[in-house]
C-alpha atoms as a PDB file:
ATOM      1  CA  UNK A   1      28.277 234.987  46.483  1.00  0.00           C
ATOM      2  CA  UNK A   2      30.528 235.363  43.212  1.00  0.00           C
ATOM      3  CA  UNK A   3      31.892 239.062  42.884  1.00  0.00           C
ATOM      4  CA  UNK A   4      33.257 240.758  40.426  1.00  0.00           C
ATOM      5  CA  UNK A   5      34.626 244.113  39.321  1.00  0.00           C
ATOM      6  CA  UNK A   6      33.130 245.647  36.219  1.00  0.00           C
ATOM      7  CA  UNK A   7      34.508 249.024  34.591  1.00  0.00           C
ATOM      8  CA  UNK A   8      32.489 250.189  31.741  1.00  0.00           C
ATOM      9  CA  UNK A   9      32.434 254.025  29.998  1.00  0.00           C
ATOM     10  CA  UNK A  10      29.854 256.388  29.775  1.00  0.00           C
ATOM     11  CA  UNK A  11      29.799 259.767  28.928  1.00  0.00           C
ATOM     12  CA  UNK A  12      33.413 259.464  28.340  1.00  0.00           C
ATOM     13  CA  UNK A  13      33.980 259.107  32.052  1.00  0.00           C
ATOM     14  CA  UNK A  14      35.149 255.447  33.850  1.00  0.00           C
ATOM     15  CA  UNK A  15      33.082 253.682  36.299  1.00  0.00           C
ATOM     16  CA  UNK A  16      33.825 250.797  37.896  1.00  0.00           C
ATOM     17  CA  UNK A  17      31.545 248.525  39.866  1.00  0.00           C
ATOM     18  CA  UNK A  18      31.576 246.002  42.557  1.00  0.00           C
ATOM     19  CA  UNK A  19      28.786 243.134  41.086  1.00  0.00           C
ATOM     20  CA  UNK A  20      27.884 240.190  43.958  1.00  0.00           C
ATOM     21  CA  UNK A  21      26.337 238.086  42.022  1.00  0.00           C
ATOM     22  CA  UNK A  22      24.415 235.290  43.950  1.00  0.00           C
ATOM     23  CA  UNK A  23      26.479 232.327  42.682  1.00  0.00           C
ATOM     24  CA  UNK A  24      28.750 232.534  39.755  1.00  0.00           C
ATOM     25  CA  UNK A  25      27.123 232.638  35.987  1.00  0.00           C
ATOM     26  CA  UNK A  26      26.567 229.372  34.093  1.00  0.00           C
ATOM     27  CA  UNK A  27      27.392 231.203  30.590  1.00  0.00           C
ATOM     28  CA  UNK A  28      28.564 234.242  29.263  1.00  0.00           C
ATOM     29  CA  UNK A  29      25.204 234.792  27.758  1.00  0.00           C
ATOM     30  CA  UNK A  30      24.214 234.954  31.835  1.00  0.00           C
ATOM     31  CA  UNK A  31      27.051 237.073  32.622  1.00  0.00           C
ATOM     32  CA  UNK A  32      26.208 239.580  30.272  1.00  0.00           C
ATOM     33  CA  UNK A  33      22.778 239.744  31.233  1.00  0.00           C
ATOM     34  CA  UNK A  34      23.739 240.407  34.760  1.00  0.00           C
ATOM     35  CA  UNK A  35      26.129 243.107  33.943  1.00  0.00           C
ATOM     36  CA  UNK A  36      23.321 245.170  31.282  1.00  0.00           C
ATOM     37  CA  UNK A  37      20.855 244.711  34.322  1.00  0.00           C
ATOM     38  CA  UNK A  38      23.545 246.104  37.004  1.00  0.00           C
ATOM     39  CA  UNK A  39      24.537 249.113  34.453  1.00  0.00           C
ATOM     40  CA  UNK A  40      21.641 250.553  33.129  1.00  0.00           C
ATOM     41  CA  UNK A  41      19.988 252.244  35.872  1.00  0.00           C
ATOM     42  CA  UNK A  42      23.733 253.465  36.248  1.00  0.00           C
ATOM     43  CA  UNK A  43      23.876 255.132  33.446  1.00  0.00           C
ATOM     44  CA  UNK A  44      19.893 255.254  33.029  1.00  0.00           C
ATOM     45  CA  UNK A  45      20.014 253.826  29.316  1.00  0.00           C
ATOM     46  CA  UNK A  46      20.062 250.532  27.972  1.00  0.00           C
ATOM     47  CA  UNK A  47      22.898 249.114  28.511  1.00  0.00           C
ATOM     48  CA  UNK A  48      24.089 246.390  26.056  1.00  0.00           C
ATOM     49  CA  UNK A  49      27.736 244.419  26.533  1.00  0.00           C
ATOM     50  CA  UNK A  50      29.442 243.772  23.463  1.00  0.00           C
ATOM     51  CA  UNK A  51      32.496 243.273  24.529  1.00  0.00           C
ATOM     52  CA  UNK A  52      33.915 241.771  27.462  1.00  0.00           C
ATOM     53  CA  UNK A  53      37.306 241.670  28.804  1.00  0.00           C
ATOM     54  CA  UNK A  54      39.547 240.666  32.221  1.00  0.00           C
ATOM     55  CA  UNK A  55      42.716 241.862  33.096  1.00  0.00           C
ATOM     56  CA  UNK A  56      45.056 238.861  33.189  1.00  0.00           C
ATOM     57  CA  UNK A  57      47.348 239.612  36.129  1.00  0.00           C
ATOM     58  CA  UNK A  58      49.594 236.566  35.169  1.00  0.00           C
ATOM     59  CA  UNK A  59      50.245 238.222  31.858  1.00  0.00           C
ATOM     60  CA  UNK A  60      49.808 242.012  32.841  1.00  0.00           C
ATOM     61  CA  UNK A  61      47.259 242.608  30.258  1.00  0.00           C
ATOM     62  CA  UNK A  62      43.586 242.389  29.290  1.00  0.00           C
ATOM     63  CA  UNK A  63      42.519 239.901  27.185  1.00  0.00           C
ATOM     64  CA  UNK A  64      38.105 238.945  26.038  1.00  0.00           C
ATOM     65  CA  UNK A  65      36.431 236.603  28.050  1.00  0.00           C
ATOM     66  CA  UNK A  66      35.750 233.617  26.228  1.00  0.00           C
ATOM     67  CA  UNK A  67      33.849 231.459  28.877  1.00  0.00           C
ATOM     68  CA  UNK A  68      33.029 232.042  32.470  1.00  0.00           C
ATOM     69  CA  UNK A  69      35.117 229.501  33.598  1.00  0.00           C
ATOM     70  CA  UNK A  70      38.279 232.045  33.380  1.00  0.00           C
ATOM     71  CA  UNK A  71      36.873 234.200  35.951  1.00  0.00           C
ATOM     72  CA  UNK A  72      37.788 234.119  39.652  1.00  0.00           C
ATOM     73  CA  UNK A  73      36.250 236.152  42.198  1.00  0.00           C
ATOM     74  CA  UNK A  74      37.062 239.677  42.165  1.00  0.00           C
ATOM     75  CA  UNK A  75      38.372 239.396  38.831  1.00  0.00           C
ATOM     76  CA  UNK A  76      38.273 242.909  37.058  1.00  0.00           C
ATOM     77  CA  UNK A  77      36.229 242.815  34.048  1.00  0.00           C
ATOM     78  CA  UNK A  78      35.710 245.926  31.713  1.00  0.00           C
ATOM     79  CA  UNK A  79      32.304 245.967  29.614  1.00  0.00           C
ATOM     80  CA  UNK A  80      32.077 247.836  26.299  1.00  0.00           C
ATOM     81  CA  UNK A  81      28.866 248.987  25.086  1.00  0.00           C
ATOM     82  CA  UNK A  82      27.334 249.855  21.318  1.00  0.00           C
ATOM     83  CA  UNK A  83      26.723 252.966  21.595  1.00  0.00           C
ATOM     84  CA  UNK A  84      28.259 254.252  24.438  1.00  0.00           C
ATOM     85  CA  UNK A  85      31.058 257.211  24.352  1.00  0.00           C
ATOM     86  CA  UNK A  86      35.014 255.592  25.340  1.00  0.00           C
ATOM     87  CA  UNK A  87      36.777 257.338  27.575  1.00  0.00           C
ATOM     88  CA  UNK A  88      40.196 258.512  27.215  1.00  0.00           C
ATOM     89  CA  UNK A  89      42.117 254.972  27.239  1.00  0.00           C
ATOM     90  CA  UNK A  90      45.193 256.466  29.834  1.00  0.00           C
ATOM     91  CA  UNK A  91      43.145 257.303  32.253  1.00  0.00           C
ATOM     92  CA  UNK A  92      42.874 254.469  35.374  1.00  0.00           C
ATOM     93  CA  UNK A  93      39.639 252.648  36.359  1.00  0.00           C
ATOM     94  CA  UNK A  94      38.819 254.048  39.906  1.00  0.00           C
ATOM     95  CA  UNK A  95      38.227 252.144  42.260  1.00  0.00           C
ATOM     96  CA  UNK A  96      35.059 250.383  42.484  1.00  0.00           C
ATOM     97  CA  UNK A  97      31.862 251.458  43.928  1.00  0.00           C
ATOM     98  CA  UNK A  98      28.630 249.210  44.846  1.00  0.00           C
ATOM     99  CA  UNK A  99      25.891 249.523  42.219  1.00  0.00           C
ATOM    100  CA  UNK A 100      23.295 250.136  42.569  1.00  0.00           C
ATOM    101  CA  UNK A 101      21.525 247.032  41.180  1.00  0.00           C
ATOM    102  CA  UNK A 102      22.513 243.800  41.583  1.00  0.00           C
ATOM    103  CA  UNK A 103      22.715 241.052  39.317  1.00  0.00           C
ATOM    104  CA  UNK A 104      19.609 238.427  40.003  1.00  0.00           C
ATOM    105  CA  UNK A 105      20.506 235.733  37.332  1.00  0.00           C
ATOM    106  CA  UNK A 106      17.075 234.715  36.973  1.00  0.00           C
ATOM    107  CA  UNK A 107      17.797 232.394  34.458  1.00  0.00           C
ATOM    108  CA  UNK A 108      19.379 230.433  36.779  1.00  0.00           C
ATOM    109  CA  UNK A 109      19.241 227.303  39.249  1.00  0.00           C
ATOM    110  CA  UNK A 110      19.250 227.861  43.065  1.00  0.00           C
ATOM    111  CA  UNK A 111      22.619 228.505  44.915  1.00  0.00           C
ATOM    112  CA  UNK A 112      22.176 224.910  46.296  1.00  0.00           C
ATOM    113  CA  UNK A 113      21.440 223.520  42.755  1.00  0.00           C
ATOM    114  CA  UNK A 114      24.302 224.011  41.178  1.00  0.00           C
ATOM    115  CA  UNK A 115      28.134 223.810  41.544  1.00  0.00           C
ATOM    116  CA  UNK A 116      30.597 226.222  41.183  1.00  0.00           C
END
């Protein structure tokens, strides 16, 4: 199991959810894909990442994922949507929640196929 944290807006409100993922993501393409199929019967919409950040706790700030391999477990991520309404920017990411859909990765191998 690979967790992580993902905030995301919608409806100008935060959300933040708790994403156990069976193994962690090969790509960020597969990371994505997990996180659009964990949000959108959130939020009952399509939800689309464009952007993806973590929050660096070495350097106290957030900074875009480039590749997976940055990501430790319970690494807080925050997903931003086209076409979704931002929420005001001062406000803190609660804590998170379990969604309601978890993240399948059916694009990729079996737990005991790959390594991590």
């Amino acid at each position: 199991m690979f967790t992580l944290l993902v905030a995301g807006d919608h409806n100008g409100e935060k959300h933040n959810f708790e994403l156990p993922f069976p193994v962690q993501p090969a790509s960020l393409a597969e990371l994505c894909e997990g996180i659009n199929e964990s949000f959108s019967p959130e939020f009952n919409l399509k939800f689309v990442v464009e952007r993806l950040q973590y929050f660096d706790v070495s350097a106290g700030g957030w900074r875009d994922v480039q590749d997976v391999s940055q990501l430790r477990p319970y690494t807080q991520l925050y997903a931003v949507a086209s076409g979704t309404a931002n929420s005001d920017q001062s406000k803190p990411i609660p804590a998170p929640r379990r969604a309601k859909q978890t993240p399948s990765l059916r694009g990729s191998a079996t737990p005991a196929a790959r390594t991590v």
